[in-house]
N, C-alpha and C. Protein backbone atom coordinates (compact mmCIF):
# COMPACT_ATOMS: atom_id res chain seq x y z
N UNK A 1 121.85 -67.58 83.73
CA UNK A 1 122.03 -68.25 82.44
C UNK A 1 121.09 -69.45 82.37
N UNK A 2 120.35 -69.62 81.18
CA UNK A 2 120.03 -70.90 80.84
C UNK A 2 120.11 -72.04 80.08
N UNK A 3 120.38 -72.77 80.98
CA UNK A 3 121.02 -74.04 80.60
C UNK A 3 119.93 -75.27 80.26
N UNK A 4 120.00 -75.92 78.91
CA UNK A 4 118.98 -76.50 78.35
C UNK A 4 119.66 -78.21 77.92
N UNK A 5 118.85 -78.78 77.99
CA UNK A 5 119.61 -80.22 77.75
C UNK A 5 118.55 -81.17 76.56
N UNK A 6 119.18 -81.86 76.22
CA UNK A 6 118.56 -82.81 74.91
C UNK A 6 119.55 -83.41 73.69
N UNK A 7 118.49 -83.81 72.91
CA UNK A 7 119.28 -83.91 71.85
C UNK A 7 118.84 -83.07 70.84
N UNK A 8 119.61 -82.42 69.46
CA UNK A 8 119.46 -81.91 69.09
C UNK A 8 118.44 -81.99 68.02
N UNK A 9 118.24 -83.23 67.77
CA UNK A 9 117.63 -83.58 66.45
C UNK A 9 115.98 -84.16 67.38
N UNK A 10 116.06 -83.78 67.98
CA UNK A 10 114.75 -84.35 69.28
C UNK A 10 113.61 -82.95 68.61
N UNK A 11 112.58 -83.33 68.22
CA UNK A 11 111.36 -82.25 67.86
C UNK A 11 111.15 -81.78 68.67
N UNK A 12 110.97 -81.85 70.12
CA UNK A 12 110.43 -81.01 71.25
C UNK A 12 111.65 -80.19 71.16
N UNK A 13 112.92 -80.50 71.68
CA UNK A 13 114.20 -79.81 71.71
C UNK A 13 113.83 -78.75 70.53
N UNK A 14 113.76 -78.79 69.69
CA UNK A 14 114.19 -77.85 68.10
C UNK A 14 112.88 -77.11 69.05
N UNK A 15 111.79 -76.99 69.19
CA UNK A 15 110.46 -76.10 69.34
C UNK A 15 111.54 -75.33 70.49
N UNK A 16 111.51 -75.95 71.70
CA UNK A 16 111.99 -75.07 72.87
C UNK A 16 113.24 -74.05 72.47
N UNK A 17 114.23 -74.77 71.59
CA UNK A 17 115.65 -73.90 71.11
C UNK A 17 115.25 -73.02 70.14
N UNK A 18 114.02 -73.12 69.72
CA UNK A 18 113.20 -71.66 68.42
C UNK A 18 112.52 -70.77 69.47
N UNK A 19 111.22 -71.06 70.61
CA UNK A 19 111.00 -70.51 71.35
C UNK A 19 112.08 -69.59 71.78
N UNK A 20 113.09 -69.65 72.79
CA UNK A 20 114.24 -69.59 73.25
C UNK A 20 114.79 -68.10 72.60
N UNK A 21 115.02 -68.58 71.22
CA UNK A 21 116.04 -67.79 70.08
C UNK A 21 114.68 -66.64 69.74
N UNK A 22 113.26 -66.96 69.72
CA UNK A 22 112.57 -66.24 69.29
C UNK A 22 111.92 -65.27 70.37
N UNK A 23 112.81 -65.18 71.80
CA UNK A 23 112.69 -64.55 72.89
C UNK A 23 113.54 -64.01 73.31
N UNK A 24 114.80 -63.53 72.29
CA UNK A 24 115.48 -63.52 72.66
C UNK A 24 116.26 -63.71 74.11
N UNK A 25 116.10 -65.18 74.43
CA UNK A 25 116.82 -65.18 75.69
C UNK A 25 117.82 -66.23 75.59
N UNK A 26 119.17 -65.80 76.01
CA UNK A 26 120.32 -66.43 75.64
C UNK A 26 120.36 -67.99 76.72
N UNK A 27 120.79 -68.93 75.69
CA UNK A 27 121.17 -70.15 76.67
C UNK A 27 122.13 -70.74 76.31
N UNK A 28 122.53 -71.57 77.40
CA UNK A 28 123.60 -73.18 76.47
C UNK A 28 123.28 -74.05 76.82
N UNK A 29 123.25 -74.69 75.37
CA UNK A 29 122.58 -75.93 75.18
C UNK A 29 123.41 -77.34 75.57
N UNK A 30 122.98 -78.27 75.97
CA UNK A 30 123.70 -79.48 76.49
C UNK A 30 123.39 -80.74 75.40
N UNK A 31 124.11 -81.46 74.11
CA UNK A 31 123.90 -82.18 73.66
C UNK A 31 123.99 -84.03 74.53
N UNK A 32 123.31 -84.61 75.05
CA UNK A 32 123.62 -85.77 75.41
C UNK A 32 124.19 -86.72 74.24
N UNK A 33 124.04 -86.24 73.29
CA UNK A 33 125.26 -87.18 72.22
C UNK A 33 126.02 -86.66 72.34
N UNK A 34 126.74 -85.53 72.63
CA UNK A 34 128.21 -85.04 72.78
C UNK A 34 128.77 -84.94 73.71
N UNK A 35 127.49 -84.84 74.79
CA UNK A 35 127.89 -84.19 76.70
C UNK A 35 126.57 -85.27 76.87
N UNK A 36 127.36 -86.61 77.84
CA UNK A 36 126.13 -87.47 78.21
C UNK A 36 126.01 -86.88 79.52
N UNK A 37 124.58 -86.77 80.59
CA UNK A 37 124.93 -86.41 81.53
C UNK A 37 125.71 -86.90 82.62
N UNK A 38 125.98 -86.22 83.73
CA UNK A 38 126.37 -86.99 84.69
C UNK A 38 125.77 -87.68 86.04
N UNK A 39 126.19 -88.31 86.59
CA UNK A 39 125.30 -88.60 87.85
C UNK A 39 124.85 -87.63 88.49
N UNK A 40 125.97 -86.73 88.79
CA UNK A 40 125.34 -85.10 89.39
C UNK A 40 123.63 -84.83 88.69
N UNK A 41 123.89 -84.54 87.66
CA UNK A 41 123.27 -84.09 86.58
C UNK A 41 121.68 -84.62 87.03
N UNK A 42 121.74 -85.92 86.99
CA UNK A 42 120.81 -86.99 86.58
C UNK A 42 120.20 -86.62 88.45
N UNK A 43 120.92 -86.84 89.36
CA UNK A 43 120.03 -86.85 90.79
C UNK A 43 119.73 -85.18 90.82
N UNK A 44 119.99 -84.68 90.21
CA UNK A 44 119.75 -82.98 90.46
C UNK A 44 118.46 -83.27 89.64
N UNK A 45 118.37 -83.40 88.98
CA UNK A 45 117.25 -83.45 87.59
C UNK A 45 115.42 -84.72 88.62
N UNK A 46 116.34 -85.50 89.35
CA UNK A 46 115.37 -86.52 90.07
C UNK A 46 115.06 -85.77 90.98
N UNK A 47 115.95 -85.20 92.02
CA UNK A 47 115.14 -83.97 93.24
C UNK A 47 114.40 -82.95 92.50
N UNK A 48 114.25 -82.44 91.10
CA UNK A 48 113.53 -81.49 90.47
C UNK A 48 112.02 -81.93 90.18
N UNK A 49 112.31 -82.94 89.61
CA UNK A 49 110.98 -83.79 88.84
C UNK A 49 110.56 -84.84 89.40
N UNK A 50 111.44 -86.00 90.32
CA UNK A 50 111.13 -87.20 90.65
C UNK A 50 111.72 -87.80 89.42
N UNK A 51 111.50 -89.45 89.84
CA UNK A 51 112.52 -89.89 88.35
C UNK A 51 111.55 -90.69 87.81
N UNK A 52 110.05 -90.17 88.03
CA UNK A 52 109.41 -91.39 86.81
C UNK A 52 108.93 -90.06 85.89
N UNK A 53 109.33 -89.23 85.82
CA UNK A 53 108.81 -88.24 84.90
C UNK A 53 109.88 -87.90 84.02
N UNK A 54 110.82 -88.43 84.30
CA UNK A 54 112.28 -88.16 83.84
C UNK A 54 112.41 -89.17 82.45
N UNK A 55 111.33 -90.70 82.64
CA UNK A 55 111.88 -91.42 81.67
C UNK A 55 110.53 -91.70 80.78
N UNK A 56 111.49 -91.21 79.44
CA UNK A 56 110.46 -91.19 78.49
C UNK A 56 109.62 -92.61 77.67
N UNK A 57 108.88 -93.04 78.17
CA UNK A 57 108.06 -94.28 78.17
C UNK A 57 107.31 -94.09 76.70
N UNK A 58 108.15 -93.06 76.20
CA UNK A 58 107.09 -93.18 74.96
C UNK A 58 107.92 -93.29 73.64
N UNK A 59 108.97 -93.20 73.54
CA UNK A 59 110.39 -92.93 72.72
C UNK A 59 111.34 -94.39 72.63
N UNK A 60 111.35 -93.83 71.24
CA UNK A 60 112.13 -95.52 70.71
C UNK A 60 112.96 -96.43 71.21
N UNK A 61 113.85 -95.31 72.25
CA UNK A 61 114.47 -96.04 72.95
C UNK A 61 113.75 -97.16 74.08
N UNK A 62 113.02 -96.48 74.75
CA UNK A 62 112.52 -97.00 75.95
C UNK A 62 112.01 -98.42 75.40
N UNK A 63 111.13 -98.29 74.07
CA UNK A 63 111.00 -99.64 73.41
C UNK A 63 111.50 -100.23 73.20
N UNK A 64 112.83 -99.90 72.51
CA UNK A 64 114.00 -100.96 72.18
C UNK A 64 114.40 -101.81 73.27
N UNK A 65 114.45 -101.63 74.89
CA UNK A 65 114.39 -102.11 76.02
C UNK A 65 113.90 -102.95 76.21
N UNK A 66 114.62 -104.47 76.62
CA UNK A 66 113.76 -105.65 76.81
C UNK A 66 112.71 -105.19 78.14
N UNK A 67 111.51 -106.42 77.47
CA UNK A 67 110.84 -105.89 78.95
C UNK A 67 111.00 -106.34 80.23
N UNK A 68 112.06 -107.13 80.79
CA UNK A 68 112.37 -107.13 82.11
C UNK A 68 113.36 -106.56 82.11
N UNK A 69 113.59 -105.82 81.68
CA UNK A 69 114.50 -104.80 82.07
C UNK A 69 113.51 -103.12 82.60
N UNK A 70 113.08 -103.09 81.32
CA UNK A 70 111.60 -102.14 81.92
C UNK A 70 111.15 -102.38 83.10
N UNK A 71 110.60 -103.20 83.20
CA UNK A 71 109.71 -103.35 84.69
C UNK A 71 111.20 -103.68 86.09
N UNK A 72 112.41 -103.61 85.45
CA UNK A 72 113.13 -103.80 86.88
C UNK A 72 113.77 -102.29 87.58
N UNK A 73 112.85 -100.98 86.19
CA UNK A 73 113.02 -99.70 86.32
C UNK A 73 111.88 -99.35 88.15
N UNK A 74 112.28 -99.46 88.81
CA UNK A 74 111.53 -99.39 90.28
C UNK A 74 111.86 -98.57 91.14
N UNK A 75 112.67 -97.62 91.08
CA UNK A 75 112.83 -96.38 91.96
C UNK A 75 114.12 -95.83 91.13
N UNK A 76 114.70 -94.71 92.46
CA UNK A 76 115.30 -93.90 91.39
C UNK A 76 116.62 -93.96 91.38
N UNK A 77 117.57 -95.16 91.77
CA UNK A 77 118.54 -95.52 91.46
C UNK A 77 118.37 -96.54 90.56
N UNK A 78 117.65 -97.38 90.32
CA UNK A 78 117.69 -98.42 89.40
C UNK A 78 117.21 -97.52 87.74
N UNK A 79 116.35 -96.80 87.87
CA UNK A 79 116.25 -95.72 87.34
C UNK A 79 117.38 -94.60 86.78
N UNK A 80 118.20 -94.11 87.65
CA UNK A 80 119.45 -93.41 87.54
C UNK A 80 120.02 -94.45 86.48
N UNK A 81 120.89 -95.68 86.73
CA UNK A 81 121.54 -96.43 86.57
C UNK A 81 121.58 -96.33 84.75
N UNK A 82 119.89 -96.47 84.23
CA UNK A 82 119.85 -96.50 82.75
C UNK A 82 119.81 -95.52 82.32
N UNK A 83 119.09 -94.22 83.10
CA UNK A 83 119.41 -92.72 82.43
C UNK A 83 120.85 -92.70 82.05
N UNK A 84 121.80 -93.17 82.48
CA UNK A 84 122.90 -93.00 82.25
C UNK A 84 123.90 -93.76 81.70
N UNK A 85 123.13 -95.02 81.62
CA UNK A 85 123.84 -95.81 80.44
C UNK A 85 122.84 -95.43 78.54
N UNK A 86 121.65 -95.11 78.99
CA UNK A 86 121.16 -94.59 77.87
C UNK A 86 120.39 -93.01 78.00
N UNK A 87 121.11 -91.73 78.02
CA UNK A 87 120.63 -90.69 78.06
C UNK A 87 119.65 -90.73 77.15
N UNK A 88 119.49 -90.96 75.93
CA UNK A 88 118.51 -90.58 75.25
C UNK A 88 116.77 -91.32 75.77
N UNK A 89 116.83 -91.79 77.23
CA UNK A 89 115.79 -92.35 77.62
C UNK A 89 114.92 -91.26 78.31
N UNK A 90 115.85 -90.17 78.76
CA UNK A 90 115.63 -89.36 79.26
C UNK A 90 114.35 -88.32 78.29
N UNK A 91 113.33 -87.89 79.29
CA UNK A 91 112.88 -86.93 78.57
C UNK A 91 113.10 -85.66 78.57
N UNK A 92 112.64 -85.25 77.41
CA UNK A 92 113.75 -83.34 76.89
C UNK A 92 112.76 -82.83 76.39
N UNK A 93 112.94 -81.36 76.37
CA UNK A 93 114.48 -81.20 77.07
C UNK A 93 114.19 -80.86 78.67
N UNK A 94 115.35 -80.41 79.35
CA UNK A 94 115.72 -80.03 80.84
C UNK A 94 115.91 -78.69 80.48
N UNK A 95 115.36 -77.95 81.09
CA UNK A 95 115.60 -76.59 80.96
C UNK A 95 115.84 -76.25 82.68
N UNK A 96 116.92 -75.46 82.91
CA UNK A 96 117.52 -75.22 83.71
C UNK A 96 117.87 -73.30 83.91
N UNK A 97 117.62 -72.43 85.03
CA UNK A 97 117.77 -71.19 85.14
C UNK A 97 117.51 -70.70 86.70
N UNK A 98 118.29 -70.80 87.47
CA UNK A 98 117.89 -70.36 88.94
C UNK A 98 117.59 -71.57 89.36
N UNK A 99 116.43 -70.65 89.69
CA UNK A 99 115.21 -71.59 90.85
C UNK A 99 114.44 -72.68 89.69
N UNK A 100 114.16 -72.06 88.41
CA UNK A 100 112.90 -72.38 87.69
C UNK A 100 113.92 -73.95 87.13
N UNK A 101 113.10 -74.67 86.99
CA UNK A 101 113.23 -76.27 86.30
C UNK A 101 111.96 -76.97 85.68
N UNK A 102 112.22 -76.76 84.13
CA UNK A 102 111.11 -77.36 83.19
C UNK A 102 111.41 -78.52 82.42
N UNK A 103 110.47 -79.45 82.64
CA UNK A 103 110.93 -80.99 82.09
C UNK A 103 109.85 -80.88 80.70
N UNK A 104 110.42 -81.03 79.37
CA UNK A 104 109.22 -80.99 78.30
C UNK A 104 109.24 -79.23 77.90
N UNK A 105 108.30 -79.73 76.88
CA UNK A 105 108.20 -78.18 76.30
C UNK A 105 106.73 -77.67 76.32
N UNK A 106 106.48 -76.83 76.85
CA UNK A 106 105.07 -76.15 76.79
C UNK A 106 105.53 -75.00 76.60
N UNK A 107 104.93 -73.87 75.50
CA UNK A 107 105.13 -72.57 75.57
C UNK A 107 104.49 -71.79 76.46
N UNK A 108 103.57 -72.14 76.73
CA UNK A 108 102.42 -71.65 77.87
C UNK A 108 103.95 -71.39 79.44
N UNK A 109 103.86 -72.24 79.63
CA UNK A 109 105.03 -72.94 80.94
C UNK A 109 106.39 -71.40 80.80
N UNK A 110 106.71 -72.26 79.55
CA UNK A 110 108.14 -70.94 79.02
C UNK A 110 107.53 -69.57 79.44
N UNK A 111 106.53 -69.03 78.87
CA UNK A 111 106.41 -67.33 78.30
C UNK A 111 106.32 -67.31 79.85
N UNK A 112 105.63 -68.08 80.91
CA UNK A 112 105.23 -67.86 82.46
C UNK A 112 106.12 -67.57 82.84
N UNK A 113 107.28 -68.43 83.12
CA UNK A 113 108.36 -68.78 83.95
C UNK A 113 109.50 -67.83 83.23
N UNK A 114 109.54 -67.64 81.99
CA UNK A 114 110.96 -67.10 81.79
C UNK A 114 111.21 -66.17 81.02
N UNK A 115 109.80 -65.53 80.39
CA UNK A 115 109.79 -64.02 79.57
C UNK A 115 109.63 -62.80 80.86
């Protein structure tokens, strides 16, 4: 099964959940506004990717972030700590299936790994 994470109203999210539907390949989706993750979640996701790839440095949130708070982001518990007080810092989606783990959306990546 694949298991996909984001938010719903996130533009990358909507491309990957059309890809997805237009491949026919069945998943469930994980809203972090409805289902924030969990710590599990979040260090499973850091042994996949590492955790500076995890936070999206480019998204409103991360801005809204004073900047010593930004720069006191320095490994991957201090790191963990705000993924999870603010999921939507996180970048999406997480696509999840077996072995395979995709951070972001590339169709190139998808049709490889999971058609």
């Amino acid at each position: 099964m694949i298991h996909i994470y984001g938010i719903k109203a996130c533009s990358t999210v909507k491309k990957a959940l059309v890809w997805l539907d237009e491949n026919q390949l069945a998943y469930q989706f994980h809203d972090f506004k409805k289902d924030p993750p969990s710590p599990k979640d979040v260090k499973r996701w850091q042994q996949a990717f590492g955790w500076e790839p995890l936070i999206n440095r480019r998204g409103t949130t991360w801005r809204k972030i004073e900047k010593s708070r930004q720069e006191g982001i320095q490994d991957a518990i201090s790191a963990e700590v705000l993924m999870l007080e603010l999921p939507s810092l996180i970048k999406r989606p997480i696509l999840e299936s077996g072995s395979v783990n995709l951070l972001g959306f590339d169709a190139e990546e998808y049709q490889k790994l999971l058609a």
